[in-house]
Protein backbone atom coordinates (compact mmCIF):
# COMPACT_ATOMS: atom_id res chain seq x y z
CA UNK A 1 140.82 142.27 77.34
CA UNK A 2 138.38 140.09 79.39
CA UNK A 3 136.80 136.25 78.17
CA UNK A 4 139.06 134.25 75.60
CA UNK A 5 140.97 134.48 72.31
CA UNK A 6 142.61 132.12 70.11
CA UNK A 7 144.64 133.26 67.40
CA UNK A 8 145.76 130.66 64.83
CA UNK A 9 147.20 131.23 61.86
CA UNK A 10 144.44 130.66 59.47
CA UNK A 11 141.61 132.06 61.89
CA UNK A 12 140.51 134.20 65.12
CA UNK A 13 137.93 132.72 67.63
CA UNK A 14 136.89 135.93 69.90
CA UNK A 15 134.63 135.15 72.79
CA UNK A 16 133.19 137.48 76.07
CA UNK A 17 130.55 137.54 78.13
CA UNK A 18 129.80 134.78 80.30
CA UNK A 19 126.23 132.81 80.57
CA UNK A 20 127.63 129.82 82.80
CA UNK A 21 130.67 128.79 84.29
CA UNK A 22 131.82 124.98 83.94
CA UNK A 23 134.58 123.91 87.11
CA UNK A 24 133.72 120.39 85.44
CA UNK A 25 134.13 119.88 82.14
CA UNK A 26 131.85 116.79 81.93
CA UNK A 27 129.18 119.02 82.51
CA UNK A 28 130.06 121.38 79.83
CA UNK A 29 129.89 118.08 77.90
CA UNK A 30 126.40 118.00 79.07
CA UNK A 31 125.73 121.47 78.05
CA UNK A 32 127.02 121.04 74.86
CA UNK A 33 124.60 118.16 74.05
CA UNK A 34 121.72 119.61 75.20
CA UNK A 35 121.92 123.04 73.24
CA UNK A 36 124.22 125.54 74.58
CA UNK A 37 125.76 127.28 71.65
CA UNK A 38 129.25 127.06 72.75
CA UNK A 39 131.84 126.49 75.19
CA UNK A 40 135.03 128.31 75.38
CA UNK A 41 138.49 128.20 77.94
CA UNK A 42 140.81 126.24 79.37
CA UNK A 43 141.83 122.81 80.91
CA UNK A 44 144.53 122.73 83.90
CA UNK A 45 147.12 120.35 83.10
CA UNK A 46 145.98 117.94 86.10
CA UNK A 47 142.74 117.19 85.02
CA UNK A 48 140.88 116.76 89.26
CA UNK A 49 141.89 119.92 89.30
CA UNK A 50 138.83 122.82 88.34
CA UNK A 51 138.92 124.12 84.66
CA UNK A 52 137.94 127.41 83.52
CA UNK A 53 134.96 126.87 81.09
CA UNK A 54 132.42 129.62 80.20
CA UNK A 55 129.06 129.40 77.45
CA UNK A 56 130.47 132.97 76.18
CA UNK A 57 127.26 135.45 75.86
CA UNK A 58 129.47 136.38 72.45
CA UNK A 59 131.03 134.44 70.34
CA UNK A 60 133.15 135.81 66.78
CA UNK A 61 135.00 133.23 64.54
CA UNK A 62 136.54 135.10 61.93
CA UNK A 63 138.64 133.07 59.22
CA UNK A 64 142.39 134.72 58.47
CA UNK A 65 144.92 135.29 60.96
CA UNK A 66 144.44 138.09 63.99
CA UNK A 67 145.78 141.89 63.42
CA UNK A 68 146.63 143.18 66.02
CA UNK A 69 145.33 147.53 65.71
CA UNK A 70 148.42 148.71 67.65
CA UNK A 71 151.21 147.44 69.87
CA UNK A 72 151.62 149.57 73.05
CA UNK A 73 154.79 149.89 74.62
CA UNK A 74 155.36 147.34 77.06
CA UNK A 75 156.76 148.42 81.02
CA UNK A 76 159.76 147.19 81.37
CA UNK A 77 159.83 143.37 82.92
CA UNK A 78 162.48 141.37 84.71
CA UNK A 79 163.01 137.99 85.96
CA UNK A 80 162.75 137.81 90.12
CA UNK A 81 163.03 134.07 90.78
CA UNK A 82 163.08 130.67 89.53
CA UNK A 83 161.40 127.51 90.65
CA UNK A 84 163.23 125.26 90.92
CA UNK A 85 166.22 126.89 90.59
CA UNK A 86 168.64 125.73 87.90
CA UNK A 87 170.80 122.99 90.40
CA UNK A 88 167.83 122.29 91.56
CA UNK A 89 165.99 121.29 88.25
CA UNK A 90 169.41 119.42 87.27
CA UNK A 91 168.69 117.53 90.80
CA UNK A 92 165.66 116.75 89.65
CA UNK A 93 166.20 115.08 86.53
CA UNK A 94 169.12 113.41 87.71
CA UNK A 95 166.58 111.59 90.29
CA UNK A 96 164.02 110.89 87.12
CA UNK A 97 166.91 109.15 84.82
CA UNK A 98 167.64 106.85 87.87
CA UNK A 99 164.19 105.95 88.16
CA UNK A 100 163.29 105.62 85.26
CA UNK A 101 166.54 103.21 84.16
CA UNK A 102 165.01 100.67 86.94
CA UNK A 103 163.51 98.25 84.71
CA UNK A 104 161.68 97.07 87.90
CA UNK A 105 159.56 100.43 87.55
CA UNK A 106 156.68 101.22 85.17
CA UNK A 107 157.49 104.15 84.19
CA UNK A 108 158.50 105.10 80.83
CA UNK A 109 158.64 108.99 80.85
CA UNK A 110 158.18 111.92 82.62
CA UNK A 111 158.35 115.42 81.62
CA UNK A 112 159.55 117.82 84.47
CA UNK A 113 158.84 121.46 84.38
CA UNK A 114 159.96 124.76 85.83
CA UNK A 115 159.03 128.46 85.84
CA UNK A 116 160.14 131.90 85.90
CA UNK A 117 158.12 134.91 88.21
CA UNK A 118 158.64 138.06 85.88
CA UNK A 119 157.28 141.66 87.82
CA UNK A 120 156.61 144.12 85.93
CA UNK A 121 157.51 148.00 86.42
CA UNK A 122 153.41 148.90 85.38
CA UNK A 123 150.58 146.58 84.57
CA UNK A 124 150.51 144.58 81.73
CA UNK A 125 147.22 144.28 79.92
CA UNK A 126 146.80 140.61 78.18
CA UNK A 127 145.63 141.90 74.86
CA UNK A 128 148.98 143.95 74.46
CA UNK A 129 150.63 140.75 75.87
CA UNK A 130 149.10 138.19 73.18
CA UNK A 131 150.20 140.97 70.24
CA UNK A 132 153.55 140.98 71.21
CA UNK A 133 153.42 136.93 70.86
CA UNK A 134 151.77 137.18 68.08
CA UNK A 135 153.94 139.38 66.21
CA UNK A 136 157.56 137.21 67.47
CA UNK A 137 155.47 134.34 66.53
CA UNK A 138 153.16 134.60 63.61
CA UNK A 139 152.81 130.56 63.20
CA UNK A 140 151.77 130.10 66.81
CA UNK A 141 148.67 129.44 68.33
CA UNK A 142 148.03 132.81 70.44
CA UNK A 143 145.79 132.29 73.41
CA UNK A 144 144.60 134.68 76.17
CA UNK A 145 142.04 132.83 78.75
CA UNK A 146 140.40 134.28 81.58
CA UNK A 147 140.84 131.59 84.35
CA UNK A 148 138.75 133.24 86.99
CA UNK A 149 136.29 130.38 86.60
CA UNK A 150 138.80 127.79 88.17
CA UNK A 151 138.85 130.20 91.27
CA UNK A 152 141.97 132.30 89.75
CA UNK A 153 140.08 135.92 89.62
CA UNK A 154 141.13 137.97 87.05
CA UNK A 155 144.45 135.79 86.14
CA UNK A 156 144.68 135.28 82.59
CA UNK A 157 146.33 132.24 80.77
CA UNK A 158 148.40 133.46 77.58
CA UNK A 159 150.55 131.90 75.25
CA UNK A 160 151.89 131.25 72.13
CA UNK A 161 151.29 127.62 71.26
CA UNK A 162 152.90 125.59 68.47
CA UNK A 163 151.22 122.20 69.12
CA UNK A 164 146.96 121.78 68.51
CA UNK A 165 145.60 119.09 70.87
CA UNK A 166 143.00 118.56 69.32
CA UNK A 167 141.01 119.44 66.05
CA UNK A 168 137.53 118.50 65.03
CA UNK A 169 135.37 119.66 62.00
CA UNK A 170 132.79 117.60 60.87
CA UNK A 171 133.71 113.61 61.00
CA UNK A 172 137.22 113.98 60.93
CA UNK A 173 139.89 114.73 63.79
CA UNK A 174 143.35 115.94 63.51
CA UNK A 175 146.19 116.08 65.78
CA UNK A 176 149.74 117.02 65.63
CA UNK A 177 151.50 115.76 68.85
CA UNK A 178 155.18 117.79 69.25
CA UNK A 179 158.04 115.67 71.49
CA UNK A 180 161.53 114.93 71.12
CA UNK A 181 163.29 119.28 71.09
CA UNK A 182 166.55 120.74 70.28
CA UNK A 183 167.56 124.51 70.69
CA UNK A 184 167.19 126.77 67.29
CA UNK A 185 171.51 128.03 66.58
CA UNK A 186 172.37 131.14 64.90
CA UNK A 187 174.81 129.92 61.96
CA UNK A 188 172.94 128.33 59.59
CA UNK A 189 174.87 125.22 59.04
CA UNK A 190 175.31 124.63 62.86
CA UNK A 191 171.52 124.55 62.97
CA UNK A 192 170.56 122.27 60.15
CA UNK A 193 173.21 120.02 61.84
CA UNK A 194 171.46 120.07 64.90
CA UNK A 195 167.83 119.95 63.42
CA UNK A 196 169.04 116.52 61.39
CA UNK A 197 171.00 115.73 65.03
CA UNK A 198 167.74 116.05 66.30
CA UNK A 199 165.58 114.46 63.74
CA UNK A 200 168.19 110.75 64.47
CA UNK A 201 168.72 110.98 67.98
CA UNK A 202 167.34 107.44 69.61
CA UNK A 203 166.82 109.45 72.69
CA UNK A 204 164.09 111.97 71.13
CA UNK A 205 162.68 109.02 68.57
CA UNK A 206 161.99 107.12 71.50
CA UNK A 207 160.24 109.73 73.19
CA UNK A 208 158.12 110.93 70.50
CA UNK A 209 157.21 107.11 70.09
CA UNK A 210 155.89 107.33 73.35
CA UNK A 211 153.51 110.36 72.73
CA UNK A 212 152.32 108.71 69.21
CA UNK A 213 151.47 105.40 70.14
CA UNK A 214 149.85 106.69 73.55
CA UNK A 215 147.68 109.05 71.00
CA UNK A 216 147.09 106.32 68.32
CA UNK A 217 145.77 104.31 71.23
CA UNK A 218 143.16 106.84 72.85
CA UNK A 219 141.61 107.56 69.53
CA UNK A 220 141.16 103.90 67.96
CA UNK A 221 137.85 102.77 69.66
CA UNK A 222 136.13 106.20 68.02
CA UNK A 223 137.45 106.65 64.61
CA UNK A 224 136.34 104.35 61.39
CA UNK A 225 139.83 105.09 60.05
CA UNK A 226 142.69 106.62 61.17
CA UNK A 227 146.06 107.69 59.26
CA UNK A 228 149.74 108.29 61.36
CA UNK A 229 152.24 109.85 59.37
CA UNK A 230 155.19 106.62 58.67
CA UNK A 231 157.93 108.73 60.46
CA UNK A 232 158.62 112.01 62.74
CA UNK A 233 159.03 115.64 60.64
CA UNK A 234 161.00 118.28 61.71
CA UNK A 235 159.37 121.62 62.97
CA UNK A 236 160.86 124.53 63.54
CA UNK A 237 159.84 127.43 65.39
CA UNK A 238 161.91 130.83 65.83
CA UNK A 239 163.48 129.42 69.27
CA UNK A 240 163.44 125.29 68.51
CA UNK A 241 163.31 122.25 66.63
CA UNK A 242 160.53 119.71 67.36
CA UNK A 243 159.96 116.13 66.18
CA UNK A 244 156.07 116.01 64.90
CA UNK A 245 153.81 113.76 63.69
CA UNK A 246 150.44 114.70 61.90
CA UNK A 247 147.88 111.99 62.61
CA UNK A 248 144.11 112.01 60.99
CA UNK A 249 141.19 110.50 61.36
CA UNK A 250 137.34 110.13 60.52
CA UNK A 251 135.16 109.46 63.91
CA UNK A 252 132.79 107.03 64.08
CA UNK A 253 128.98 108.08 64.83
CA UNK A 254 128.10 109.55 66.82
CA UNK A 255 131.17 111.67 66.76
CA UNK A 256 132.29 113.22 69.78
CA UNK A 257 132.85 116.74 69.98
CA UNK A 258 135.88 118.98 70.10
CA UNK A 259 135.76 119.09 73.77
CA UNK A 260 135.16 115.33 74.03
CA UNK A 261 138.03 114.88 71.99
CA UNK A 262 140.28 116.91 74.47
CA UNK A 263 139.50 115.49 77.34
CA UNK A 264 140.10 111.98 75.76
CA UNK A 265 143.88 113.01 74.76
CA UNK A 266 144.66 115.37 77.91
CA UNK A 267 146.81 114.67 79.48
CA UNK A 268 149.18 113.22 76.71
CA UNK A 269 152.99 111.70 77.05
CA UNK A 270 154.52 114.95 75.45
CA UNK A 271 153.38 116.61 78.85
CA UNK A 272 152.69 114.16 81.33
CA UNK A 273 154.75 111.22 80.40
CA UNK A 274 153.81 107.72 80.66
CA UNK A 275 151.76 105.49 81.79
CA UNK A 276 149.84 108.85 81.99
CA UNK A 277 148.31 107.94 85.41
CA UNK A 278 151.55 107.60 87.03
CA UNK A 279 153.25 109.89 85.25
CA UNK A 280 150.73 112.25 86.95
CA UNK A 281 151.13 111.11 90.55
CA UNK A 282 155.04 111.39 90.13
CA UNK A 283 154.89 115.28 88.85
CA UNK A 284 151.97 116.07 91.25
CA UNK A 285 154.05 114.42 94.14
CA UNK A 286 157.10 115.73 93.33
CA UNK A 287 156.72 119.81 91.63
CA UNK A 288 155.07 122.84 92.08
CA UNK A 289 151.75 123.40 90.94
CA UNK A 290 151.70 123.81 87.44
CA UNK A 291 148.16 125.23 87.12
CA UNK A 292 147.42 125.33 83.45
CA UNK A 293 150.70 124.98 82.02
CA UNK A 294 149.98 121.67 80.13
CA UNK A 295 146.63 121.80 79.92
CA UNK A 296 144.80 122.80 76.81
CA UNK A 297 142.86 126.39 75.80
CA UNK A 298 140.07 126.05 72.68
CA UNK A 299 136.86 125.89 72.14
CA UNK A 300 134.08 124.43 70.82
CA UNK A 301 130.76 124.93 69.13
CA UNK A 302 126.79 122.69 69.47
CA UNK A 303 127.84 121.09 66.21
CA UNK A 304 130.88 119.36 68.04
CA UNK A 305 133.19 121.44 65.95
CA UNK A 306 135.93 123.03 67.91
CA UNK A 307 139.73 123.30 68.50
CA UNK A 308 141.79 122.88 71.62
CA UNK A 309 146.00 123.42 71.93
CA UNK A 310 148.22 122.19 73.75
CA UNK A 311 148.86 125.13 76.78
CA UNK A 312 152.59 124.85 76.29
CA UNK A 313 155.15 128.31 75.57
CA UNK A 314 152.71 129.71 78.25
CA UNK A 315 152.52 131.90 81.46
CA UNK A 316 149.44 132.84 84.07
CA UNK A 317 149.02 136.67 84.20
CA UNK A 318 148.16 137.94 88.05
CA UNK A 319 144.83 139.84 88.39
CA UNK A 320 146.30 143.26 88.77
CA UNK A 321 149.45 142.39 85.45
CA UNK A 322 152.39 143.05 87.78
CA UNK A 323 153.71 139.78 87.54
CA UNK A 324 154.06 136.73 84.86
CA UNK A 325 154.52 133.19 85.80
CA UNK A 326 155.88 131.39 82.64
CA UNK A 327 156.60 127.68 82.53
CA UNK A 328 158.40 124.75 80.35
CA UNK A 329 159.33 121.36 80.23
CA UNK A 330 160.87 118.56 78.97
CA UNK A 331 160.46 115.24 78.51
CA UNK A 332 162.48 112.89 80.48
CA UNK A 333 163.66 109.84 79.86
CA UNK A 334 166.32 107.36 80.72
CA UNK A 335 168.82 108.83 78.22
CA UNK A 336 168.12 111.85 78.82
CA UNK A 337 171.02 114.64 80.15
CA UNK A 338 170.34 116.83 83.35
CA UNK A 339 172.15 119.75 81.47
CA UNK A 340 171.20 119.27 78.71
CA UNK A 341 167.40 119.13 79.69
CA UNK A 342 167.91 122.49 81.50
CA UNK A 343 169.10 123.85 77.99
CA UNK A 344 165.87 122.72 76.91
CA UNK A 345 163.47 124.58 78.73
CA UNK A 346 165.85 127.57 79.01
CA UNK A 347 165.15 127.90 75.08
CA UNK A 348 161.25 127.00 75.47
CA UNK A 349 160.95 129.66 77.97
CA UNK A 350 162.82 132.21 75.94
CA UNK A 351 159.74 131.48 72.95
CA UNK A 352 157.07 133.57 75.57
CA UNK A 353 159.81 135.54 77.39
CA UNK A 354 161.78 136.84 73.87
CA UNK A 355 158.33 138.23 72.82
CA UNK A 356 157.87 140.47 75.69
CA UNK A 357 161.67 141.80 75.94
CA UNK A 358 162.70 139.93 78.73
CA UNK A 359 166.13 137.79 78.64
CA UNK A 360 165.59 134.06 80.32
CA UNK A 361 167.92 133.35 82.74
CA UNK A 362 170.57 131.63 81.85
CA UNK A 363 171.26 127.84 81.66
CA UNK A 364 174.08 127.08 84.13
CA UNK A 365 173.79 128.36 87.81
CA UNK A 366 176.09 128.02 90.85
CA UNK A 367 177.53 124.45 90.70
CA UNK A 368 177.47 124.38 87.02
């Protein structure tokens, strides 16, 4: 599969082909308002760095949800290193709850992130990637973006997001921001306790605060009216529990468009942290290059329709599909647990890595 796909539940955007390539997504804003028909891609999670934008020379939006024609054996796949490592990771967060109990500091949150290298015994082709995502994950937001645009030739973004950015049709806007997690248990009972655990914890409440005011802020000055949900709902997907709240809103003219709308929110709390700017500087000082984990994948149309998700449960494909990169994080904050934080995005990572057969490596390491 070459160009981009996203998969949602109620409908299939297919695009391929490529007119023009956008590094800068202000002037695929341009393009946008002077005629092209559509833009299509991805957004890395640090926005100076280059996005992968194309005007598609095709573009299919089907409504219903994608089936997939046939699902191909997949080689068999292995974890081959971590980064950090898990003591490492611990380390880290350890460092960020110190920090970030200084009251003489501005920061509020941070969300720190790790990733898994997977190789692969034969090459993995993204379309039979996505429908193995797809089928574990039938409520997600499946996305497969060429990012050869940015400079990454022939990688390929895919995931299986639960969390839209950003949606826009016609005046009105919705978002559903996702922060504050707990892991999914087997026993029924254990998990509803844990899911109501979750759902009452000051720890996650206070972080998911963070991510809705931050939100609530950003889209004010352009909408006419704007509705927040009066408290956090629990949503479960097959590997977690998330706190969510649905917020809506009806833009003010002229309405800015999908892609507008994106890079207004990007980066938001429940990835970056906040104040966003610093939040930025710390995780771009201080980790690996996330590339487009965090960032967003969607699309959007020269009516200013469009939809962009959040580029979370994801991993960057190599060129030739011997080896998978997939990433999570967590939001940190001064309550927050080293261990328990490395649960955390041991059971985020098993969302993309459960899909494709492939264990995640355990929580606890050496010096656990």
């Amino acid at each position: 599969m070459t160009g981009f796909l996203l998969a949602r539940p109620d409908s299939v955007v297919r695009a391929s082909g490529v007119r023009t390539e956008y590094r800068d997504p202000g002037q695929a804003v341009d393009a946008l308002r002077g005629g092209t028909a559509a833009v299509v891609g991805a957004l890395p999670f640090d926005p100076r760095r280059p996005a992968a934008l194309i005007e598609p020379a095709d573009l299919r939006h089907t409504a219903g949800p994608w089936r997939p024609a046939a699902l191909p054996e997949l080689p068999r796949m292995r974890v081959v290193s971590e980064q950090p490592v898990p003591d490492e990771h611990r380390a880290r967060v350890a460092r960020l709850v110190e920090i970030l109990a200084d009251p003489s500091q501005p920061l509020g949150k941070v969300v720190a992130a790790r990733s898994v290298l997977t190789a692969a015994d034969a090459p993995l082709d993204p379309e039979t990637v996505t429908a193995y995502l797809l089928t574990g994950h039938p409520r997600a937001n499946i996305f497969a973006v060429d990012l050869t645009p940015a400079g990454r030739t022939g990688a390929t973004l895919v995931g299986a997001s639960p969390e839209t950015l950003v949606e826009r049709t016609g005046n009105t806007v919705g978002v559903h921001p996702l922060a504050g997690t707990a892991p999914r248990l087997s026993d029924p009972g254990a998990d509803s306790a844990a899911a109501q655990r979750l759902a009452s914890s000051t720890k996650n409440l206070t972080e998911h605060a963070f991510v809705v005011d931050w939100i609530t802020e950003r889209l004010q000055p352009v909408c006419a009216r704007l509705t927040v949900a009066p408290r956090a709902q629990l949503v479960g997907t097959r590997d977690v529990w998330h706190l969510g709240t649905p917020i809506h809103g009806v833009l003010r003219d002229p309405a800015p468009s999908a892609l507008e709308l994106a890079l207004l929110l990007h980066p938001t709390p429940a990835v970056c942290g906040t104040p966003t700017a610093q939040a930025l500087e710390y995780i771009t000082g201080h980790e690996e290059d996330r590339g487009f984990y965090g960032g967003a994948a969607g699309w959007c149309d020269s009516t200013g329709d469009g939809c962009w998700v959040v580029a979370i449960r994801s991993a960057e494909l190599s060129a030739d599909g011997r080896s998978l990169r997939a990433y999570a994080g967590g939001g940190i904050v001064a309550a927050s647990d080293p261990q328990a934080e490395l649960e955390e995005t041991t059971s985020k990572l098993r969302t993309l890595l459960g899909a494709l057969n492939v264990s995640a490596p355990p929580s606890r390491g050496p010096g656990s």
